[in-house]
PDB file of N, CA and C in Angstrom:
ATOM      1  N   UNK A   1      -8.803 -47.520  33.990  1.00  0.00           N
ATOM      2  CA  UNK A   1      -8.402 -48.912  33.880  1.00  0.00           C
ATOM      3  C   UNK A   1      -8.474 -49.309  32.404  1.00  0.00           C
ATOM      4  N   UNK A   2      -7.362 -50.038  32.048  1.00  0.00           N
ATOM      5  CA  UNK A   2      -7.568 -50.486  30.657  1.00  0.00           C
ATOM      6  C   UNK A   2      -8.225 -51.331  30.156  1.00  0.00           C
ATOM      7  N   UNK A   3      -8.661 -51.185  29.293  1.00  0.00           N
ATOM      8  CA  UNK A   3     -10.256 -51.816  28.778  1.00  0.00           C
ATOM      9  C   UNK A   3      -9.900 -53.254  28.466  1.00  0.00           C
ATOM     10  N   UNK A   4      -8.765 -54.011  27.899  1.00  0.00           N
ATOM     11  CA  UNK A   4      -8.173 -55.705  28.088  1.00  0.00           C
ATOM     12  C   UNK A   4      -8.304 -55.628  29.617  1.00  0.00           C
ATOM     13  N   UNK A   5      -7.928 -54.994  30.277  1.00  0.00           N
ATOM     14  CA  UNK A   5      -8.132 -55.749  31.646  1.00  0.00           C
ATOM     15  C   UNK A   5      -9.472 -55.807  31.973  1.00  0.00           C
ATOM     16  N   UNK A   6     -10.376 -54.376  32.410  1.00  0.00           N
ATOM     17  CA  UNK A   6     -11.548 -54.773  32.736  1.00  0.00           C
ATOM     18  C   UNK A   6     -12.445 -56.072  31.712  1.00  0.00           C
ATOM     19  N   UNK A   7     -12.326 -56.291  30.619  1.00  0.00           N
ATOM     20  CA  UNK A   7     -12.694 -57.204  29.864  1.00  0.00           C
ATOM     21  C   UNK A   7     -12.651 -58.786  30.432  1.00  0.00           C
ATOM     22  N   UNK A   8     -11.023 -58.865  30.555  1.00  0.00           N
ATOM     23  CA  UNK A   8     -10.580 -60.095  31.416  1.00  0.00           C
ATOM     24  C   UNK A   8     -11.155 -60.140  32.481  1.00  0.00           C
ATOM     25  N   UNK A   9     -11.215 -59.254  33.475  1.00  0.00           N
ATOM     26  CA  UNK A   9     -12.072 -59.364  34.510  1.00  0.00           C
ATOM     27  C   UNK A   9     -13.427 -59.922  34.322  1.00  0.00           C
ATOM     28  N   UNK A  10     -14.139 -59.255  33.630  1.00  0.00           N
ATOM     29  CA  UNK A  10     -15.935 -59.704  33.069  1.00  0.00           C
ATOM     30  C   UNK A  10     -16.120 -60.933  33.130  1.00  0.00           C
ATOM     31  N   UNK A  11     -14.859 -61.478  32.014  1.00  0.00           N
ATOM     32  CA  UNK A  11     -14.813 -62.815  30.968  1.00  0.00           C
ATOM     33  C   UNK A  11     -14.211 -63.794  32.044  1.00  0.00           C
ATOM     34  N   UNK A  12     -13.355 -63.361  33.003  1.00  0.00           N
ATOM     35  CA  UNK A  12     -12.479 -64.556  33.464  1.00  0.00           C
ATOM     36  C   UNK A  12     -11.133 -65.110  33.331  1.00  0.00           C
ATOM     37  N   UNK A  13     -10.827 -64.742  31.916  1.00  0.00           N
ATOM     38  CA  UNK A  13      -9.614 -65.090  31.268  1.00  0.00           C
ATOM     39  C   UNK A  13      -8.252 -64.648  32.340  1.00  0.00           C
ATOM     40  N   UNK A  14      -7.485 -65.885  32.264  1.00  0.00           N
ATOM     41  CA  UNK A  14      -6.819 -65.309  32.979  1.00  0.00           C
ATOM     42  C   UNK A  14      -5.225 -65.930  32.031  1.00  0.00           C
ATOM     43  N   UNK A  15      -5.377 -66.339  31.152  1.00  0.00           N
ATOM     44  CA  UNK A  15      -3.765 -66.030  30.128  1.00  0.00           C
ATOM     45  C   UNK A  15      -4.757 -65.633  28.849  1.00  0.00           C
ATOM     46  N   UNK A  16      -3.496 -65.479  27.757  1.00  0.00           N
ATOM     47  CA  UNK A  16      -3.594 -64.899  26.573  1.00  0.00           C
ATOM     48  C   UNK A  16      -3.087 -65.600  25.878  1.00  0.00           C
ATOM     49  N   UNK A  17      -2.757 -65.450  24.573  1.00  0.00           N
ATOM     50  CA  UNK A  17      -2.238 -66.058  23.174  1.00  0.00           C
ATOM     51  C   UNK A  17      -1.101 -65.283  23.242  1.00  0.00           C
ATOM     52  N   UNK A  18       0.140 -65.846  23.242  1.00  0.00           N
ATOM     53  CA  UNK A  18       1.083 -64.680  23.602  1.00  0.00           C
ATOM     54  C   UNK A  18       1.955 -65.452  22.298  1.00  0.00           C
ATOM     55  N   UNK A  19       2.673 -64.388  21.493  1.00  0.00           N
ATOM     56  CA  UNK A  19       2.047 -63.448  21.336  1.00  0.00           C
ATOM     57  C   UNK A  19       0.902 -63.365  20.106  1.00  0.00           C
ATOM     58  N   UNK A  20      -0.018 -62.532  20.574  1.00  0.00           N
ATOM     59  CA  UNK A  20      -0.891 -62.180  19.626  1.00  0.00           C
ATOM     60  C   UNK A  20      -0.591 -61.718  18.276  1.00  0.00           C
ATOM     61  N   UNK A  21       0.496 -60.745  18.164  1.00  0.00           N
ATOM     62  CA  UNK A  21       1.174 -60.525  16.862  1.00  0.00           C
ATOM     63  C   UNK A  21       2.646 -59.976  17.022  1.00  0.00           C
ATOM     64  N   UNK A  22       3.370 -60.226  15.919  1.00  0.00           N
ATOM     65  CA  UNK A  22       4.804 -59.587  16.474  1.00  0.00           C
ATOM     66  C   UNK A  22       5.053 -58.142  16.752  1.00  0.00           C
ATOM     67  N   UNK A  23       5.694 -58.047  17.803  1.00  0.00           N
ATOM     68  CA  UNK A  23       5.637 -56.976  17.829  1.00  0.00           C
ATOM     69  C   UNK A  23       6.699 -55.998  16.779  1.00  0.00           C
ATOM     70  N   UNK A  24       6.338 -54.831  16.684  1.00  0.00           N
ATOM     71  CA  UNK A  24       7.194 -54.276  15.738  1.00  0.00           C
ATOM     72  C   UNK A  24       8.483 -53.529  16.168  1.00  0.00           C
ATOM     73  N   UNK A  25       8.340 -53.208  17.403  1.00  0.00           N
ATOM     74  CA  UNK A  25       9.889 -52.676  18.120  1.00  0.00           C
ATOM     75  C   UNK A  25      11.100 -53.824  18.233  1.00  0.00           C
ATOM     76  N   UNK A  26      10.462 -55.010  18.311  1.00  0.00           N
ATOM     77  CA  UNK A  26      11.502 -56.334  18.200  1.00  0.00           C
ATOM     78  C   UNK A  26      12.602 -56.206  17.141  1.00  0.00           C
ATOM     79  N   UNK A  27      12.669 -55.618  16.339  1.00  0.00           N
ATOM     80  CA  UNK A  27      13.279 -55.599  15.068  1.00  0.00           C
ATOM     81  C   UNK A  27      14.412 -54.510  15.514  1.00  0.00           C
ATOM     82  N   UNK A  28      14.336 -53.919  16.180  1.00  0.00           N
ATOM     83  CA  UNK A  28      15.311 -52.832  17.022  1.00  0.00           C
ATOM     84  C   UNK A  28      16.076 -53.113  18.160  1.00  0.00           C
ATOM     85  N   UNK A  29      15.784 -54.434  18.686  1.00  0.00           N
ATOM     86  CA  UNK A  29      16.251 -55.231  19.315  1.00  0.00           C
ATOM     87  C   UNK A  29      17.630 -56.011  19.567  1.00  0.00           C
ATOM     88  N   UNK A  30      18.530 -55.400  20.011  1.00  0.00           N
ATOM     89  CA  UNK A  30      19.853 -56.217  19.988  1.00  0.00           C
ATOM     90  C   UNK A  30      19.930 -58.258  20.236  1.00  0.00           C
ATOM     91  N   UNK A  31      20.220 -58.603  19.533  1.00  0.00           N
ATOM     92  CA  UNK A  31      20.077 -60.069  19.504  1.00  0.00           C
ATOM     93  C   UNK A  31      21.346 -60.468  19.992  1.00  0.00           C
ATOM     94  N   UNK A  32      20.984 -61.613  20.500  1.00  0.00           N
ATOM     95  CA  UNK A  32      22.361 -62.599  20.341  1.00  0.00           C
ATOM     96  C   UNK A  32      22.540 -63.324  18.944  1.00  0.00           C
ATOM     97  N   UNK A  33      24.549 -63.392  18.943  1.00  0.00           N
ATOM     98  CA  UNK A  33      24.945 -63.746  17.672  1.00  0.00           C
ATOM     99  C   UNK A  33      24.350 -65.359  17.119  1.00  0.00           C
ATOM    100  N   UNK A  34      24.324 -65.224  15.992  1.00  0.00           N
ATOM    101  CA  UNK A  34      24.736 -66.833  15.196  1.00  0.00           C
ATOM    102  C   UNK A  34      26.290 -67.012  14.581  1.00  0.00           C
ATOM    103  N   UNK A  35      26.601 -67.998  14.716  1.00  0.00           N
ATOM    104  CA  UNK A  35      28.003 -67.867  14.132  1.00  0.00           C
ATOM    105  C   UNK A  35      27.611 -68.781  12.991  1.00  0.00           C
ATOM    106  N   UNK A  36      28.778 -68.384  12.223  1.00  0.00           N
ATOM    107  CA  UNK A  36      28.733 -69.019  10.747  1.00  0.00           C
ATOM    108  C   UNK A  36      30.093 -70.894  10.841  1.00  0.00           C
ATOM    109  N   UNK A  37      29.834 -71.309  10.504  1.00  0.00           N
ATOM    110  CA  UNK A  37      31.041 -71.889  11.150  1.00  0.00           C
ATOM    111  C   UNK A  37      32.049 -72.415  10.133  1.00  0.00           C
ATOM    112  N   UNK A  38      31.903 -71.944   8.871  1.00  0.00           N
ATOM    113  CA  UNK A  38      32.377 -72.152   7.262  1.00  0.00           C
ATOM    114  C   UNK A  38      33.591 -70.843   8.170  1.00  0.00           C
ATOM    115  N   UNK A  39      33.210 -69.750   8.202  1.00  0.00           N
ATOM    116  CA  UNK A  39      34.213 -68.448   8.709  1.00  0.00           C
ATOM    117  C   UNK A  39      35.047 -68.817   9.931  1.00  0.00           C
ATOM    118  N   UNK A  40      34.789 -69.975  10.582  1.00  0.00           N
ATOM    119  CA  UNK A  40      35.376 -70.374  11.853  1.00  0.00           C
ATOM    120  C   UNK A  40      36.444 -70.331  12.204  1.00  0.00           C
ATOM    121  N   UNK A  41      37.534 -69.963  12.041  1.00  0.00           N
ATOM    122  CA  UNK A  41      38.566 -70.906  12.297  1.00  0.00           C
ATOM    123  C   UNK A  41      39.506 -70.847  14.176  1.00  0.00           C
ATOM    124  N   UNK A  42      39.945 -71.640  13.781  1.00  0.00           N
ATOM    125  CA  UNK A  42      40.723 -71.716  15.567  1.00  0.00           C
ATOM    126  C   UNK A  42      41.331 -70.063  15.816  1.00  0.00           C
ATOM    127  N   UNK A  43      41.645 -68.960  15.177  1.00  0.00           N
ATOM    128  CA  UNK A  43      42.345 -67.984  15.335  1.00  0.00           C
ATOM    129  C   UNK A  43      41.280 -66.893  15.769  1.00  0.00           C
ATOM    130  N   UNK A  44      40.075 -67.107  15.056  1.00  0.00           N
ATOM    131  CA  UNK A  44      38.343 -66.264  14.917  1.00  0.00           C
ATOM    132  C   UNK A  44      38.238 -66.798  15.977  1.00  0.00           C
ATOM    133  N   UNK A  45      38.045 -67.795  16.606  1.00  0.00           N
ATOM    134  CA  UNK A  45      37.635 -68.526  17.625  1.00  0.00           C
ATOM    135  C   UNK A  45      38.331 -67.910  19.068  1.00  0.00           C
ATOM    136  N   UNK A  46      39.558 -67.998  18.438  1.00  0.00           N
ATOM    137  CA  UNK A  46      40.308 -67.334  19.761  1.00  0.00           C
ATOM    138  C   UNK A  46      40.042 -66.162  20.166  1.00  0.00           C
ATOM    139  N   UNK A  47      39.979 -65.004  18.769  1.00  0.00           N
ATOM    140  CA  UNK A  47      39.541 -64.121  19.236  1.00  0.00           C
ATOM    141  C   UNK A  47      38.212 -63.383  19.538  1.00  0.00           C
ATOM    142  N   UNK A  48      37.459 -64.427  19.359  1.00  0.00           N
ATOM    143  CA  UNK A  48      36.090 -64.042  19.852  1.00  0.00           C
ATOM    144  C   UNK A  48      35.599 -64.413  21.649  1.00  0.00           C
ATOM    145  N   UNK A  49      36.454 -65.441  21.767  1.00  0.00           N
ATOM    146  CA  UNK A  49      36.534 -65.894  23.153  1.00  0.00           C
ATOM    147  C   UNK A  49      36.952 -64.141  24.055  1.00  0.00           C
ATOM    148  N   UNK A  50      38.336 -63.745  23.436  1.00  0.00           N
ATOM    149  CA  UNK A  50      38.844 -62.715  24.306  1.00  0.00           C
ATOM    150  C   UNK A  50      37.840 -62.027  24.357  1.00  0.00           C
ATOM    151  N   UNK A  51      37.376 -61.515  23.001  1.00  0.00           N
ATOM    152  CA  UNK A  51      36.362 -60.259  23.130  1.00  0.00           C
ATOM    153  C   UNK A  51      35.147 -60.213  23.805  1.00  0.00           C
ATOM    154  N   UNK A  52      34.530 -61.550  24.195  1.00  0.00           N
ATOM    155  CA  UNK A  52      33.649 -61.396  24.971  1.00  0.00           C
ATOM    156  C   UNK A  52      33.445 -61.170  26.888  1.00  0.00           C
ATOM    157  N   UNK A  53      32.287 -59.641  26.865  1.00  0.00           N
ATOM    158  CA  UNK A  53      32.888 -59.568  27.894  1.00  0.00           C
ATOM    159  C   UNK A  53      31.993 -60.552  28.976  1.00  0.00           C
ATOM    160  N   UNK A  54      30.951 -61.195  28.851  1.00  0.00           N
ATOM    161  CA  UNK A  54      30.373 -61.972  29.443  1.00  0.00           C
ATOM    162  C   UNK A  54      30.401 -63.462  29.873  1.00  0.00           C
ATOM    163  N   UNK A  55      31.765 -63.625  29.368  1.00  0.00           N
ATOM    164  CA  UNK A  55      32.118 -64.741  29.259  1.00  0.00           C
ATOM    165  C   UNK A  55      31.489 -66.122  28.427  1.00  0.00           C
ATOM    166  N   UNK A  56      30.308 -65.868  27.449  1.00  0.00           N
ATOM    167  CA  UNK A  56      29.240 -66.601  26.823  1.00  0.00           C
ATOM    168  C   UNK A  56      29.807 -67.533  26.074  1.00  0.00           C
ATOM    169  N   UNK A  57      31.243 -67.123  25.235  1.00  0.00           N
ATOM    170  CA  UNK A  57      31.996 -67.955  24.264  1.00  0.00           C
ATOM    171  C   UNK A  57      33.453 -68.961  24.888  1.00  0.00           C
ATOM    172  N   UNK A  58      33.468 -69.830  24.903  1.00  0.00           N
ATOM    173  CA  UNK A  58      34.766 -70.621  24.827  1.00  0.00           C
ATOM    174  C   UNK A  58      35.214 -71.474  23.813  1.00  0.00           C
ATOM    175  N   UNK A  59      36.323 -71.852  23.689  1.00  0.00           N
ATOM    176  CA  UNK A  59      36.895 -72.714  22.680  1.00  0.00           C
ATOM    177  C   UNK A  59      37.136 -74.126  23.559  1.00  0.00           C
ATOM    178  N   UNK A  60      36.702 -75.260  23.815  1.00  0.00           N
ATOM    179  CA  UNK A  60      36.740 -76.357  23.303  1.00  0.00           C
ATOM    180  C   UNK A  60      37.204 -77.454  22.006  1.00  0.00           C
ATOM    181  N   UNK A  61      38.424 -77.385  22.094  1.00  0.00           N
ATOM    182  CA  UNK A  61      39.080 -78.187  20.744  1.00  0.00           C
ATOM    183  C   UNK A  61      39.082 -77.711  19.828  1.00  0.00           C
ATOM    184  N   UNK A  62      37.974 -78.047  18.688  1.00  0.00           N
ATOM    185  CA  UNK A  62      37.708 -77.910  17.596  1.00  0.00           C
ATOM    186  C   UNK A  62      36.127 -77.334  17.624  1.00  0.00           C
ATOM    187  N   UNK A  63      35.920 -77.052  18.692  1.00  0.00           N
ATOM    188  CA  UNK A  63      34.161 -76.205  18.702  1.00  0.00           C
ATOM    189  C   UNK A  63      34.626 -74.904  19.567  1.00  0.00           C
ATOM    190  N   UNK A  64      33.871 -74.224  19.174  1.00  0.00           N
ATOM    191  CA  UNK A  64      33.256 -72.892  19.942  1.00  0.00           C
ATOM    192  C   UNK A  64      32.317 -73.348  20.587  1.00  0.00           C
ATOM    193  N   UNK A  65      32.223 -72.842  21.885  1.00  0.00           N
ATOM    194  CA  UNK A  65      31.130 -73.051  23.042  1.00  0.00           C
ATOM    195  C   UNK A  65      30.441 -71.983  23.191  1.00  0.00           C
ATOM    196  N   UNK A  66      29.006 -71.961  22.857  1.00  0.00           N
ATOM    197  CA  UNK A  66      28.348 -70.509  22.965  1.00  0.00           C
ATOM    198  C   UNK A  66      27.173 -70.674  24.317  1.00  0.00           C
ATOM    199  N   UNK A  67      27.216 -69.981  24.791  1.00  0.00           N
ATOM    200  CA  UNK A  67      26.210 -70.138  25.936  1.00  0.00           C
ATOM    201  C   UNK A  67      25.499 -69.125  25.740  1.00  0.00           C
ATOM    202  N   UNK A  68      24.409 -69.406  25.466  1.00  0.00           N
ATOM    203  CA  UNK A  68      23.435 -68.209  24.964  1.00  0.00           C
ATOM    204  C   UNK A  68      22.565 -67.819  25.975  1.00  0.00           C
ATOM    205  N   UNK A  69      22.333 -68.580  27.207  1.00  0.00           N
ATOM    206  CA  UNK A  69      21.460 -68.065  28.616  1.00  0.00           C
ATOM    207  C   UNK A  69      22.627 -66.964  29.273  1.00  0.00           C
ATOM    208  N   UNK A  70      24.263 -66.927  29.027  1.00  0.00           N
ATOM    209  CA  UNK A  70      25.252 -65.941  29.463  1.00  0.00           C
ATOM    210  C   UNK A  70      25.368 -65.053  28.616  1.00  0.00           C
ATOM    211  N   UNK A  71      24.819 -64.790  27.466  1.00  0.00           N
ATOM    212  CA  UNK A  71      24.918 -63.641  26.456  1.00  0.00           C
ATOM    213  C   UNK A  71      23.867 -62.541  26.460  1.00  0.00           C
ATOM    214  N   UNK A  72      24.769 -61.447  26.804  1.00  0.00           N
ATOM    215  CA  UNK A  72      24.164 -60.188  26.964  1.00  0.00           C
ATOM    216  C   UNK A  72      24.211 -59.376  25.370  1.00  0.00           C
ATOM    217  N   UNK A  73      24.357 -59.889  24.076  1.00  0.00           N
ATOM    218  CA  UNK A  73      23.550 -59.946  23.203  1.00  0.00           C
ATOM    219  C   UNK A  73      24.894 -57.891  22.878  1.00  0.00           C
ATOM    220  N   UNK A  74      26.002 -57.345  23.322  1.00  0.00           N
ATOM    221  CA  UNK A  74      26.502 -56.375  23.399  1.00  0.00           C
ATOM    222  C   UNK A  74      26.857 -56.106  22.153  1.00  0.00           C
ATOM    223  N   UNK A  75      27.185 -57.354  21.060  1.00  0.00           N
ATOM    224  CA  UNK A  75      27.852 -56.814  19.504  1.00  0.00           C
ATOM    225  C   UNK A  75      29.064 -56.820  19.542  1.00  0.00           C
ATOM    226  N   UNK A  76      29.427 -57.251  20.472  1.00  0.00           N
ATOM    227  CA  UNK A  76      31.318 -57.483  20.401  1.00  0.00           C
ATOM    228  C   UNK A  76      31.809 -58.118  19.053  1.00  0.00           C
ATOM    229  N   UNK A  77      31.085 -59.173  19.366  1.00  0.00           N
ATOM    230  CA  UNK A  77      31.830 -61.100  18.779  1.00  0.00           C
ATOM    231  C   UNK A  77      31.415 -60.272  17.191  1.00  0.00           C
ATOM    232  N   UNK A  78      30.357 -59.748  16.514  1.00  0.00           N
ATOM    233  CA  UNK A  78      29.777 -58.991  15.259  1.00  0.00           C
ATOM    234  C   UNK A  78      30.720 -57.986  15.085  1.00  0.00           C
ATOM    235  N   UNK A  79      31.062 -57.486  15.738  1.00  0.00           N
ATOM    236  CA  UNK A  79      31.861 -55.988  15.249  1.00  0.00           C
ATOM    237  C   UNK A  79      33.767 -57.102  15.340  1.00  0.00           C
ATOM    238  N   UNK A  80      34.355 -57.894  15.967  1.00  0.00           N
ATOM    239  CA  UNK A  80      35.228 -58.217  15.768  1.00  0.00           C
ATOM    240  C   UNK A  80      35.060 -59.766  14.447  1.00  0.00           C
ATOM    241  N   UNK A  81      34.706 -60.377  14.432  1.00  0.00           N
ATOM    242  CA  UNK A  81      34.597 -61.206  13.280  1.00  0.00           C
ATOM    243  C   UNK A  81      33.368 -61.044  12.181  1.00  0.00           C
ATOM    244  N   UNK A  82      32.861 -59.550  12.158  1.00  0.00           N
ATOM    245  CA  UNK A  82      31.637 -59.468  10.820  1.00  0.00           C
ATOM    246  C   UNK A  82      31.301 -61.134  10.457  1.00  0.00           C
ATOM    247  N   UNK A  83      32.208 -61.837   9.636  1.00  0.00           N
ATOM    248  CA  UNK A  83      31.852 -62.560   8.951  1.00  0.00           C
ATOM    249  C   UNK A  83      31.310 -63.747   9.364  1.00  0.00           C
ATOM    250  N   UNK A  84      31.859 -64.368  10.700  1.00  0.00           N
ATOM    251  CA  UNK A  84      31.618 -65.356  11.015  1.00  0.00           C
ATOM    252  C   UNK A  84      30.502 -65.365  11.853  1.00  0.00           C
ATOM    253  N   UNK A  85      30.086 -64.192  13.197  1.00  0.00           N
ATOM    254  CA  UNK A  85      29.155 -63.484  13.729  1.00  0.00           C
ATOM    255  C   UNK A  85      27.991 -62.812  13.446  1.00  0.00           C
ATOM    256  N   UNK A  86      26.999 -63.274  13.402  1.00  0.00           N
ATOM    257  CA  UNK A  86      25.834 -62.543  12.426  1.00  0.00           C
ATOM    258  C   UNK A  86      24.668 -62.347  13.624  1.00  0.00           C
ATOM    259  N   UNK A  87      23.778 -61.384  13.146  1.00  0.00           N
ATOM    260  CA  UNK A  87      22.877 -61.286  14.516  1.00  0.00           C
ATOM    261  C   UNK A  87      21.753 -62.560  14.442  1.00  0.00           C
ATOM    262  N   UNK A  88      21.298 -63.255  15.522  1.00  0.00           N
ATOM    263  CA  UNK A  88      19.925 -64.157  15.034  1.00  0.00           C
ATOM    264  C   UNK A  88      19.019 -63.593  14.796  1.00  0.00           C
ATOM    265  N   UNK A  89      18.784 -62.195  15.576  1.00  0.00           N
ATOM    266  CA  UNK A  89      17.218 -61.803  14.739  1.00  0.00           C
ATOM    267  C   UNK A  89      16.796 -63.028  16.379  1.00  0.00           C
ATOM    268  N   UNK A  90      16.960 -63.390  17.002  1.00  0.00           N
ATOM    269  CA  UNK A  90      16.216 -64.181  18.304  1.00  0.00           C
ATOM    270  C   UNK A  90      16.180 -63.566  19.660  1.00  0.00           C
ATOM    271  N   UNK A  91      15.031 -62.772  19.896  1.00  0.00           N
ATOM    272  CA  UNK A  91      15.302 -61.730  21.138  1.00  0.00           C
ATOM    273  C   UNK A  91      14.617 -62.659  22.397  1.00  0.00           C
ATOM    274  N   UNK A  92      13.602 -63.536  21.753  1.00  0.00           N
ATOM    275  CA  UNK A  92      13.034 -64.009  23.032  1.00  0.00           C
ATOM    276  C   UNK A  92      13.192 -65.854  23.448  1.00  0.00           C
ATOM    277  N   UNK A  93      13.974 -66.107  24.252  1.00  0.00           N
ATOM    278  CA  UNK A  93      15.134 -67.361  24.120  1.00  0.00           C
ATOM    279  C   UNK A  93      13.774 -67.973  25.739  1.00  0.00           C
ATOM    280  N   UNK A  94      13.944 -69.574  25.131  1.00  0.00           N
ATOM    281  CA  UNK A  94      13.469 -70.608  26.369  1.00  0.00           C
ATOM    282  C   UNK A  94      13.728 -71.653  26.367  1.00  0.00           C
ATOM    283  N   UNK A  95      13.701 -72.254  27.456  1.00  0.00           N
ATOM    284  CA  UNK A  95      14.360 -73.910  27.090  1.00  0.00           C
ATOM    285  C   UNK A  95      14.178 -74.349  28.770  1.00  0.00           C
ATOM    286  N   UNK A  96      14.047 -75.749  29.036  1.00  0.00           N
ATOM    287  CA  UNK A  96      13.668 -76.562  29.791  1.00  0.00           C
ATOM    288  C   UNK A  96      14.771 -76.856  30.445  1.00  0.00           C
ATOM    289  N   UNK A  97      16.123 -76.635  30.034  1.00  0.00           N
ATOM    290  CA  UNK A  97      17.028 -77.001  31.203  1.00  0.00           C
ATOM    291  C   UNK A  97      18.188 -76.077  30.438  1.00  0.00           C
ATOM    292  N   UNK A  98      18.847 -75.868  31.197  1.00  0.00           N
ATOM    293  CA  UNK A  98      20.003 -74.995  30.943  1.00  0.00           C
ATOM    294  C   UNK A  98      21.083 -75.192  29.984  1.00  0.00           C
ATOM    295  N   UNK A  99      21.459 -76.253  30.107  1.00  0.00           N
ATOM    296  CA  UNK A  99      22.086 -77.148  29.221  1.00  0.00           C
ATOM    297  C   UNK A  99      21.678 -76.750  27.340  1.00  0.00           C
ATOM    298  N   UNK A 100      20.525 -76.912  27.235  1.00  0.00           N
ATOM    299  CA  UNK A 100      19.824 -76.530  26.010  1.00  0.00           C
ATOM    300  C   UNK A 100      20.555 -74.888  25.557  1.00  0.00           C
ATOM    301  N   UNK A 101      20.857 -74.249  26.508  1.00  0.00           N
ATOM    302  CA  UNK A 101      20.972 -73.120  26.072  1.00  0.00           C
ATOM    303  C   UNK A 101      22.477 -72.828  25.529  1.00  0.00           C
ATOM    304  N   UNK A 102      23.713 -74.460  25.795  1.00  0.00           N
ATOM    305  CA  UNK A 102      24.601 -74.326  25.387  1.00  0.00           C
ATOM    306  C   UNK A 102      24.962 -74.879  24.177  1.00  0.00           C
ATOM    307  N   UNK A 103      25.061 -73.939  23.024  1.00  0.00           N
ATOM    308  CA  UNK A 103      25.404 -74.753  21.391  1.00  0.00           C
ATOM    309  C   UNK A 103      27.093 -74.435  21.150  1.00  0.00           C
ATOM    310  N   UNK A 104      27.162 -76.245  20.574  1.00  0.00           N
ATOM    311  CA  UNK A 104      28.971 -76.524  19.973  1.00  0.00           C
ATOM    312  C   UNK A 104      28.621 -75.965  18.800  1.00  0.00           C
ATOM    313  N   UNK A 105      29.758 -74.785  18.134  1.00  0.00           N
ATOM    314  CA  UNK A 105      29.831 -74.618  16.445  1.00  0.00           C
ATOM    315  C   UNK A 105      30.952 -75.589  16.385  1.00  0.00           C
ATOM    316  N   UNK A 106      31.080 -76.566  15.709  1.00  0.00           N
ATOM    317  CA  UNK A 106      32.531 -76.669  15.095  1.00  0.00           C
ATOM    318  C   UNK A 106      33.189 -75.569  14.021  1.00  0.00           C
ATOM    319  N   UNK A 107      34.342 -75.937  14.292  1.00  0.00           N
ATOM    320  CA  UNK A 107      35.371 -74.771  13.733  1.00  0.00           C
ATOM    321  C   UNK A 107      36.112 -75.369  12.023  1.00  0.00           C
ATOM    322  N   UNK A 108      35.859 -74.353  11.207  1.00  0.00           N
ATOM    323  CA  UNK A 108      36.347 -74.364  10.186  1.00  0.00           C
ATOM    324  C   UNK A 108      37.501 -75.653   9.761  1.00  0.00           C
ATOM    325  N   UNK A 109      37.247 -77.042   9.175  1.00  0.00           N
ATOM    326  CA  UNK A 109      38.580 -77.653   9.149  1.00  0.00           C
ATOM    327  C   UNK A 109      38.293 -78.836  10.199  1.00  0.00           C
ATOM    328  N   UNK A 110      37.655 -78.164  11.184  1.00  0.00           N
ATOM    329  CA  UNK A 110      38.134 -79.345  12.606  1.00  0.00           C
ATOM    330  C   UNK A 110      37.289 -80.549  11.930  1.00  0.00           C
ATOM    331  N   UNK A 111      37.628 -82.205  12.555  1.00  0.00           N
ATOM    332  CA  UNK A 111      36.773 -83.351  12.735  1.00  0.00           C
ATOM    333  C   UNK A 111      35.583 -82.536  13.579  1.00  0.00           C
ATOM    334  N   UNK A 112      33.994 -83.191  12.947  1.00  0.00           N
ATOM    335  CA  UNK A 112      32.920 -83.671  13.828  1.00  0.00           C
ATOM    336  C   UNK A 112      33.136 -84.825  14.735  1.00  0.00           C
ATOM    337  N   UNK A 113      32.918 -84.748  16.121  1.00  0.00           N
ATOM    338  CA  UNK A 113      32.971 -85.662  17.546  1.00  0.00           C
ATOM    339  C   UNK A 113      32.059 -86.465  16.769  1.00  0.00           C
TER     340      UNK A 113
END
């Protein structure tokens, strides 16, 4: 038995400090994208929509719709627009209602709503 557990047992504890330190395999970690939105434009936009196969991205007007609770994090949207697509480096995602998990980029040019 591992010695944090029998410990916890002794002591009682029953959560932790999570996390205690970062871990170091995280960094090897496929992320979901950030988009840049200076690189945006309605044509990048379009074609980042096609390329995704999870359906996570849509175009809305003058925004990109990213749904980041539907992103399986694959490197599509990065390998077809490098520039505008960047990794977050964010492997471990939470939020209180679902909604939260959907971010507008506006697109290169467009009016802010």
């Amino acid at each position: 038995m591992p010695l944090w557990f029998a410990r916890g047992l002794r002591r009682g504890v029953v959560t932790t400090r999570y996390p205690a330190r970062p871990d170091s395999s995280a960094s090897h970690l496929p992320t979901p994208p950030a988009f840049r939105s200076g690189a945006l434009t309605r044509e990048v936009a379009d074609g980042l929509v096609a390329t995704c196969p999870s359906r996570a991205l849509a175009r809305d007007g003058g925004q990109l719709v990213f749904d980041v609770g539907a992103c399986t994090a694959c490197g599509r949207c990065q390998e077809h627009a490098p520039d505008a697509a960047i990794s977050s480096g964010v492997f471990e995602l939470a939020a209180a209602t679902r909604t939260a998990l959907v971010k507008r980029i506006p697109l290169k040019g467009e009016a802010r709503p």
